[in-house]
Protein backbone atom coordinates (compact mmCIF):
# COMPACT_ATOMS: atom_id res chain seq x y z
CA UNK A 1 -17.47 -1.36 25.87
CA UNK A 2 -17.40 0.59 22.80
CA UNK A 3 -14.34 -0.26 20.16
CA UNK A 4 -11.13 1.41 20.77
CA UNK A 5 -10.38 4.83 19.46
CA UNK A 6 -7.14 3.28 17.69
CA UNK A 7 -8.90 0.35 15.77
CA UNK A 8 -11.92 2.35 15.33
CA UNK A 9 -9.86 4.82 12.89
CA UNK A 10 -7.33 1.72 11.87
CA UNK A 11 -10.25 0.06 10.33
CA UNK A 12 -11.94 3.11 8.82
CA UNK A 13 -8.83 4.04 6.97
CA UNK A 14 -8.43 0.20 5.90
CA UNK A 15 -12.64 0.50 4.53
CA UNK A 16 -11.46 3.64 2.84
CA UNK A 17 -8.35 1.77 1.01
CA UNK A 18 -9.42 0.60 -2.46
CA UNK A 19 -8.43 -3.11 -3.55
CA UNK A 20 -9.56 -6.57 -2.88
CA UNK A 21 -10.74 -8.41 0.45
CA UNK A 22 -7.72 -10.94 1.62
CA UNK A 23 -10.25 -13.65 0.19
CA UNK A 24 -10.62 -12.23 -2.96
CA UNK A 25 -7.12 -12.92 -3.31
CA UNK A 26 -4.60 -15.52 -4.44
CA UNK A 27 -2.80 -17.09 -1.13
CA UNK A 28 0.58 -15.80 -3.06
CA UNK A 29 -1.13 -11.98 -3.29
CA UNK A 30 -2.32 -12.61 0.59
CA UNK A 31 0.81 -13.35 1.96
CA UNK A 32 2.33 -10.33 0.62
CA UNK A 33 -0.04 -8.11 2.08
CA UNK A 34 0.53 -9.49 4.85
CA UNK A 35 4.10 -9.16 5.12
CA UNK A 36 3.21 -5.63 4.31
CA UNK A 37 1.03 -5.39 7.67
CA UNK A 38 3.09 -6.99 9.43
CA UNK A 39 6.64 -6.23 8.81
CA UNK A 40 10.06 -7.15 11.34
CA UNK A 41 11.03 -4.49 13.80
CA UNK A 42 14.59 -5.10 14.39
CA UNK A 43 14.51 -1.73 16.57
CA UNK A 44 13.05 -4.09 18.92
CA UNK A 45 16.70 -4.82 20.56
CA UNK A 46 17.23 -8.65 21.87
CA UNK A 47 20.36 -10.04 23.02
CA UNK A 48 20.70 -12.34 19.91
CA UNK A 49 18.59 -13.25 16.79
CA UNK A 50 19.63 -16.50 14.99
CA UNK A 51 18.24 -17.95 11.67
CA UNK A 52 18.14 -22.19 11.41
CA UNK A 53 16.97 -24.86 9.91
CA UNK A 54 15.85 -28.07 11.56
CA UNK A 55 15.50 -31.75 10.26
CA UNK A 56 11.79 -32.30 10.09
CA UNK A 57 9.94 -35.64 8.55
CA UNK A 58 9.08 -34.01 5.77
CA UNK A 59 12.46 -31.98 5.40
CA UNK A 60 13.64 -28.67 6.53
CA UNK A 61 12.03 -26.79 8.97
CA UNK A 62 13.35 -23.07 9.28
CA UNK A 63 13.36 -21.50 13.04
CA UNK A 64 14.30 -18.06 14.02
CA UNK A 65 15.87 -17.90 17.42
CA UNK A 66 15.33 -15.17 20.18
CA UNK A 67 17.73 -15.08 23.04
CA UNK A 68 17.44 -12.07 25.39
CA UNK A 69 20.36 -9.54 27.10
CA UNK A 70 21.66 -11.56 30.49
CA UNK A 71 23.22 -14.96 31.14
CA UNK A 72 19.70 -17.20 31.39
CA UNK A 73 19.23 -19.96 31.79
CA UNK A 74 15.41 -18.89 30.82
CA UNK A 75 12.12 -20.35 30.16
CA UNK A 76 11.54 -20.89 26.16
CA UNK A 77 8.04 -20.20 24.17
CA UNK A 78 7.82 -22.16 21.19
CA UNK A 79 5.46 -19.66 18.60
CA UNK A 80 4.15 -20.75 15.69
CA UNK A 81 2.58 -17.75 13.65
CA UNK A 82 -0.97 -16.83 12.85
CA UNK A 83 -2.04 -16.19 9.90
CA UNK A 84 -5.05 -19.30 8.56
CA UNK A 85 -2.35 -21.29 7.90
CA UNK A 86 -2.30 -20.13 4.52
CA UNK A 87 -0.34 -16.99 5.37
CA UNK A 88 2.60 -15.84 7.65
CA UNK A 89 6.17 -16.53 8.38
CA UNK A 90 8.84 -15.50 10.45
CA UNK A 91 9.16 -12.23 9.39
CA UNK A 92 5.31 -11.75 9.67
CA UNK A 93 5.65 -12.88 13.39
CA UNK A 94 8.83 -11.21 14.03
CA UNK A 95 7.75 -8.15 16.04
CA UNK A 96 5.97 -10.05 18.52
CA UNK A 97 8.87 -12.70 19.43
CA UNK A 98 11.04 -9.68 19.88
CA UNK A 99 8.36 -8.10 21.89
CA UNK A 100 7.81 -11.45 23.76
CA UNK A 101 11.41 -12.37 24.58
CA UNK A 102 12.27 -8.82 26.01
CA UNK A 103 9.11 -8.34 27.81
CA UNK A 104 8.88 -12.22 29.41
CA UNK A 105 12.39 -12.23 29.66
CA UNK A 106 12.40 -15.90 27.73
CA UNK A 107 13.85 -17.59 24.75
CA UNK A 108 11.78 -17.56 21.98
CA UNK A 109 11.62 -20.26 19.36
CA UNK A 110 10.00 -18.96 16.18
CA UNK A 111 8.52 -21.90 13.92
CA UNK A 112 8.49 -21.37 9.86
CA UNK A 113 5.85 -24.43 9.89
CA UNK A 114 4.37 -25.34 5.86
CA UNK A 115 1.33 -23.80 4.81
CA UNK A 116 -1.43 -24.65 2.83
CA UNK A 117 -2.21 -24.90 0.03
CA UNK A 118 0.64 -26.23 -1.01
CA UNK A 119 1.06 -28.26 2.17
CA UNK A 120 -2.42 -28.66 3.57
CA UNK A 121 -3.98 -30.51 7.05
CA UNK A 122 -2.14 -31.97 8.59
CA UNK A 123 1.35 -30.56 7.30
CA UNK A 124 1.13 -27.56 9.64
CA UNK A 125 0.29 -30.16 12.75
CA UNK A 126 3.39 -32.36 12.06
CA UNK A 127 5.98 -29.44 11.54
CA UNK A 128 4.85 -27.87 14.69
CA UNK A 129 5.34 -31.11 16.53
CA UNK A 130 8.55 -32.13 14.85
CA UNK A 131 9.83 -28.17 15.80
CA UNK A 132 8.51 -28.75 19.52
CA UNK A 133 10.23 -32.17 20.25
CA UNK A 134 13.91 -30.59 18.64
CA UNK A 135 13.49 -28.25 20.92
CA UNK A 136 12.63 -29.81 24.10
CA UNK A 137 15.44 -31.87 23.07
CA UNK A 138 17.79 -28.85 22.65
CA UNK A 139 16.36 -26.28 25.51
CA UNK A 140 19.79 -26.72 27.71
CA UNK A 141 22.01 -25.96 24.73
CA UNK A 142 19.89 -23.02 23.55
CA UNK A 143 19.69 -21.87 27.32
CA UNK A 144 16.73 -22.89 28.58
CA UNK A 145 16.19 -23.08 32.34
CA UNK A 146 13.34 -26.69 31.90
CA UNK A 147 10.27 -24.13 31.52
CA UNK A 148 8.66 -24.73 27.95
CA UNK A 149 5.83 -23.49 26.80
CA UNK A 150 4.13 -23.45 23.34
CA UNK A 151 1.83 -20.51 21.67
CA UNK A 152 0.72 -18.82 18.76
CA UNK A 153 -1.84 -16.08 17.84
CA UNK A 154 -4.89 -17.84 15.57
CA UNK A 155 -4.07 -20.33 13.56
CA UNK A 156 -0.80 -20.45 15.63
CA UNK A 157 -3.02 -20.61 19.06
CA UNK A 158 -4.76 -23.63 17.18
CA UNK A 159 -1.36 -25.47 16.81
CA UNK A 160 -0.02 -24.62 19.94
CA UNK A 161 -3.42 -26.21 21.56
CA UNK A 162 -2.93 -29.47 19.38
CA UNK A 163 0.98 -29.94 19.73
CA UNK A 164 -0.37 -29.80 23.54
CA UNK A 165 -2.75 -32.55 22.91
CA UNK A 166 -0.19 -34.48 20.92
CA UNK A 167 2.52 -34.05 23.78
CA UNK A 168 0.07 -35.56 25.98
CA UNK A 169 -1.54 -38.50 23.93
CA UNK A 170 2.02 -39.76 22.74
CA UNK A 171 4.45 -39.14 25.53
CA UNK A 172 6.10 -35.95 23.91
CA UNK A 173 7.84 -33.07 25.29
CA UNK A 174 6.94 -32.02 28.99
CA UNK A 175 5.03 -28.89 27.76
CA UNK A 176 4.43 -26.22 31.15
CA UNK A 177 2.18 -23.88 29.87
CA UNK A 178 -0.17 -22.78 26.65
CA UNK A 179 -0.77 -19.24 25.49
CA UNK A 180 -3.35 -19.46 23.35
CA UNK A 181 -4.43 -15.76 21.72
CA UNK A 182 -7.25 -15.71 20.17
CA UNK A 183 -7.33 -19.12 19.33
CA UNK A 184 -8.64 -21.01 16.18
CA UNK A 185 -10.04 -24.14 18.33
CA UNK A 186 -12.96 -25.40 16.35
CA UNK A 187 -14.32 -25.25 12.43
CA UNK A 188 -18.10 -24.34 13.29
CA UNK A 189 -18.63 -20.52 11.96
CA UNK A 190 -21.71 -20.52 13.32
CA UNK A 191 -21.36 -19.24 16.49
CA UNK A 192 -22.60 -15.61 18.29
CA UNK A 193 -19.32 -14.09 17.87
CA UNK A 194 -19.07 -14.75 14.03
CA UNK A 195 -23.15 -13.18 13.86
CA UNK A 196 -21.92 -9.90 15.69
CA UNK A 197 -18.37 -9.66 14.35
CA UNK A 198 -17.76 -11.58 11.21
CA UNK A 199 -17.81 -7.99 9.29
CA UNK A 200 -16.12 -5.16 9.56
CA UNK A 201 -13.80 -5.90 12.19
CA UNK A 202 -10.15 -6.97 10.31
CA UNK A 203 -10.69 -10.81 10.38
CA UNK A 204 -14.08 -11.80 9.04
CA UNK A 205 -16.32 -14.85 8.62
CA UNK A 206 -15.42 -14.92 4.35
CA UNK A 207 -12.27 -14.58 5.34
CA UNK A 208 -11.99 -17.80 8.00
CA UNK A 209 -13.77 -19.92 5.57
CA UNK A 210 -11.53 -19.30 2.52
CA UNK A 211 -8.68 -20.27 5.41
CA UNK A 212 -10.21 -23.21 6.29
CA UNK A 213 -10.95 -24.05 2.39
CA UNK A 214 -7.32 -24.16 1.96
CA UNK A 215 -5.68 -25.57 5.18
CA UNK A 216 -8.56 -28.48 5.37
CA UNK A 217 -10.73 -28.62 2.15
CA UNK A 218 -12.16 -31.90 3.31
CA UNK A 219 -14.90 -30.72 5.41
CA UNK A 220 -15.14 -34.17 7.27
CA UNK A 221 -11.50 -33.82 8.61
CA UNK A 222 -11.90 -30.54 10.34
CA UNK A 223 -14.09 -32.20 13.03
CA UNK A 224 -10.65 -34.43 14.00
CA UNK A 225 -9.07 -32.91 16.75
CA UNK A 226 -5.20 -32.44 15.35
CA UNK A 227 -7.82 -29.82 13.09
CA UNK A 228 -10.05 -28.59 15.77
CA UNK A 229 -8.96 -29.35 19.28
CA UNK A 230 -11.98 -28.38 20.38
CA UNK A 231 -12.98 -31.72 19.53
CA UNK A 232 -10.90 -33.84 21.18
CA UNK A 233 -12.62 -36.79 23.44
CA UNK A 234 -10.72 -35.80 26.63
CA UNK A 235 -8.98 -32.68 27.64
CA UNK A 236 -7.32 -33.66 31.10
CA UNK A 237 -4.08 -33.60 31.75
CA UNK A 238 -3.55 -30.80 29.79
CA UNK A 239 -0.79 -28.15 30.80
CA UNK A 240 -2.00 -24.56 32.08
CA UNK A 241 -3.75 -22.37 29.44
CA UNK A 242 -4.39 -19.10 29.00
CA UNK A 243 -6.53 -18.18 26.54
CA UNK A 244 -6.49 -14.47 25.18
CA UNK A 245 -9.54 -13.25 23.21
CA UNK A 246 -10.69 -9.72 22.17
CA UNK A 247 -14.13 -8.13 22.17
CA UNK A 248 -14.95 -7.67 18.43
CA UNK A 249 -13.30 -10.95 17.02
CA UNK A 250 -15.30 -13.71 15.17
CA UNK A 251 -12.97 -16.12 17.04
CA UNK A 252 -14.05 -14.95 20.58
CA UNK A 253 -16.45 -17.47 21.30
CA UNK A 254 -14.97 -20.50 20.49
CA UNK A 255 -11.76 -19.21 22.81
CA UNK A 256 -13.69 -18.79 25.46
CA UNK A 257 -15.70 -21.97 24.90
CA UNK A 258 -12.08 -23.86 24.89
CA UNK A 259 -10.99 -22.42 28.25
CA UNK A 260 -14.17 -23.49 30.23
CA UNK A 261 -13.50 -27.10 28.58
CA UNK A 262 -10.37 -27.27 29.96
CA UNK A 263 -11.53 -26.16 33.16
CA UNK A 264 -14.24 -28.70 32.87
CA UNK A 265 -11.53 -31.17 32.24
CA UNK A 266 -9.48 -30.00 35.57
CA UNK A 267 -6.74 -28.05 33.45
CA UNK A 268 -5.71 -24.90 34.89
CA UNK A 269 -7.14 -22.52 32.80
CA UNK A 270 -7.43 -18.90 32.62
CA UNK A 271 -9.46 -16.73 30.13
CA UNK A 272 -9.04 -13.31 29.35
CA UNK A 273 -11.34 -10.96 27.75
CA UNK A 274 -9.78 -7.80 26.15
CA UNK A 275 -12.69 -5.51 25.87
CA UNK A 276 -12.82 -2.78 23.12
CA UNK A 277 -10.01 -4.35 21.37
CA UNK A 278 -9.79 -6.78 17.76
CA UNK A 279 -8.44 -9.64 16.38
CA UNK A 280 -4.35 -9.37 16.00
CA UNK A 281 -3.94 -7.02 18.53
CA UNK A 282 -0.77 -8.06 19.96
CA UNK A 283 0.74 -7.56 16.90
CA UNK A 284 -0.34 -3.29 17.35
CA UNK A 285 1.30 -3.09 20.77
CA UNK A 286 4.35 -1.06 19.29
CA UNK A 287 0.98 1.13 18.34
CA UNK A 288 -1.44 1.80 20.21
CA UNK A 289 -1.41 1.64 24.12
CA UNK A 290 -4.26 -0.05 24.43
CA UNK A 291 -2.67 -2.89 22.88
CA UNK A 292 0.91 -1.92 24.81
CA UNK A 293 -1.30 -2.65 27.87
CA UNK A 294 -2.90 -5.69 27.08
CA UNK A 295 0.48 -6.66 25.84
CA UNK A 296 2.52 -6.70 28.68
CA UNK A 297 -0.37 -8.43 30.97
CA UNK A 298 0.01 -11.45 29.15
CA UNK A 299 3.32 -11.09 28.79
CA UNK A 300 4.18 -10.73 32.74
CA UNK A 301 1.75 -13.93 33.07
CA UNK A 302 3.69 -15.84 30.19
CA UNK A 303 6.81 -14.87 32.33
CA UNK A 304 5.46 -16.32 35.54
CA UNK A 305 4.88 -19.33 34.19
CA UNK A 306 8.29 -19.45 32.66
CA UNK A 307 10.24 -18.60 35.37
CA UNK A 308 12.89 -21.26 37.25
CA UNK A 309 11.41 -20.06 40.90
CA UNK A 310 9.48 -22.98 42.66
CA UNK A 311 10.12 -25.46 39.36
CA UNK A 312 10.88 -28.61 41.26
């Protein structure tokens, strides 16, 4: 279908805006724009927002809390933010927990994970899996009801899909579910969706290689699976996925590609195609109802997988 009205005049006005591409820039001038396109909502109302900061192996690891109105217990997302893992932070990703833990009805865990490139491959990987096991650990104090599941949009799908992996392979935290939207999963740029939509469409091909430049310079890494978990040997025993992509994304293919591997491997796994829509577009659902409608079906999925009913 064609591209939606909204991003169709979103991206026109962003063509017409004078300045540099986001890889043009310095990953200090990137993040602030950013922050600028993606600022907190705290009109988004939850029953309590709270600011920590865990022990990780490499030292603190902030986490912004989401707890929402009523007595719980509830499931708990861990999210850990997009944003080429160059980019991002809690603020950035703000708008979307709130959005998430009101509309799910779950706790969500917000993960301030370090980014390259000061902190490049794997730095991202262990944070995220450091964050994930305190948590697990914690759910009953924070109010958890035993449902955990991990996600992230992007680069935060592709952590999400490895702290999986990494739950599995080393006898970590029981993990129930993935939401991966519009997942990073694999390093190859090659692929159809990066031909029809690496231009022109918010996130472009330039763009994912200057990300990958900085989060895994070595190009002989990024075919390990903690970098692409497309790549991993052996996908069973995986916990449900489901992977969200969008029409006119460069990462659509590779998505998609990662949800018929875990079906392949016997993981329950659902893909979802939103036609007419971009990259990022949970974070417009406050926008545009387009996005408020592909919004809330992931989020009423995310919710029945998080729910106490039938957990044994």
């Amino acid at each position: 279908m064609p591209l939606a009205a909204e991003y169709e005049a979103m991206l026109a006005e962003l063509a017409a805006t004078p300045g540099p591409a986001l890889h043009e820039m310095s990953p200090a001038q990137s993040r602030e724009m950013y922050r600028m396109m993606r600022p907190p909502n705290p009109e988004l109302i939850v029953g309590n927002v709270e600011d920590r900061a865990i022990d990780g192996p490499a030292g603190a690891i902030p986490i912004r809390i989401y707890t929402p109105v009523g007595s719980g217990p509830f499931g708990i997302l861990i999210n850990f933010h997009g944003g080429g893992w160059v980019i991002g932070d809690l603020d950035t990703a703000d708008a979307v927990c709130r959005d998430f833990c009101t509309s799910a009805n779950c706790i969500v865990v917000s993960v301030d994970y370090r980014m390259a490139p000061e902190h490049p491959y794997p730095a991202a990987v262990v944070d995220s899996y450091a964050a994930t096991c305190w948590v697990a650990d914690n759910a009953e104090s924070l109010g958890g009801n035993g449902k955990l599941a991990v996600g992230g949009e992007s680069a935060g799908g592709n952590l999400a899909a490895v702290v999986a992996l990494k739950a599995r392979d080393e006898a970590g935290p029981a993990i129930d579910f993935q939401l991966l939207a519009y997942p990073v999963v694999d390093a190859d740029l090659s692929l159809a969706s990066y031909r029809e939509n690496g231009e022109g469409y918010l996130l472009t091909t330039d763009t994912m290689a200057w990300f990958w430049d900085h989060y895994c310079p070595d190009h002989g890494k990024r075919a390990q699976w903690e970098a692409s978990p497309m790549q991993a040997e052996n996908h069973a025993g995986l916990p449900p996925a489901l992977i969200v992509t969008a029409e006119f994304d460069p990462l659509r293919d590779e998505g998609e590609a990662y949800a018929a591997t875990l079906k392949a491997a016997g993981v329950d796994s659902q893909a979802i195609r939103f036609d007419g829509l971009i990259h990022d577009f949970l974070a417009t659902a406050q926008l545009f109802p387009v996005s408020r409608e592909a919004f809330d079906r992931v989020a009423g999925l995310l919710s029945e997988k998080l729910s106490s009913r039938g957990k044994e």
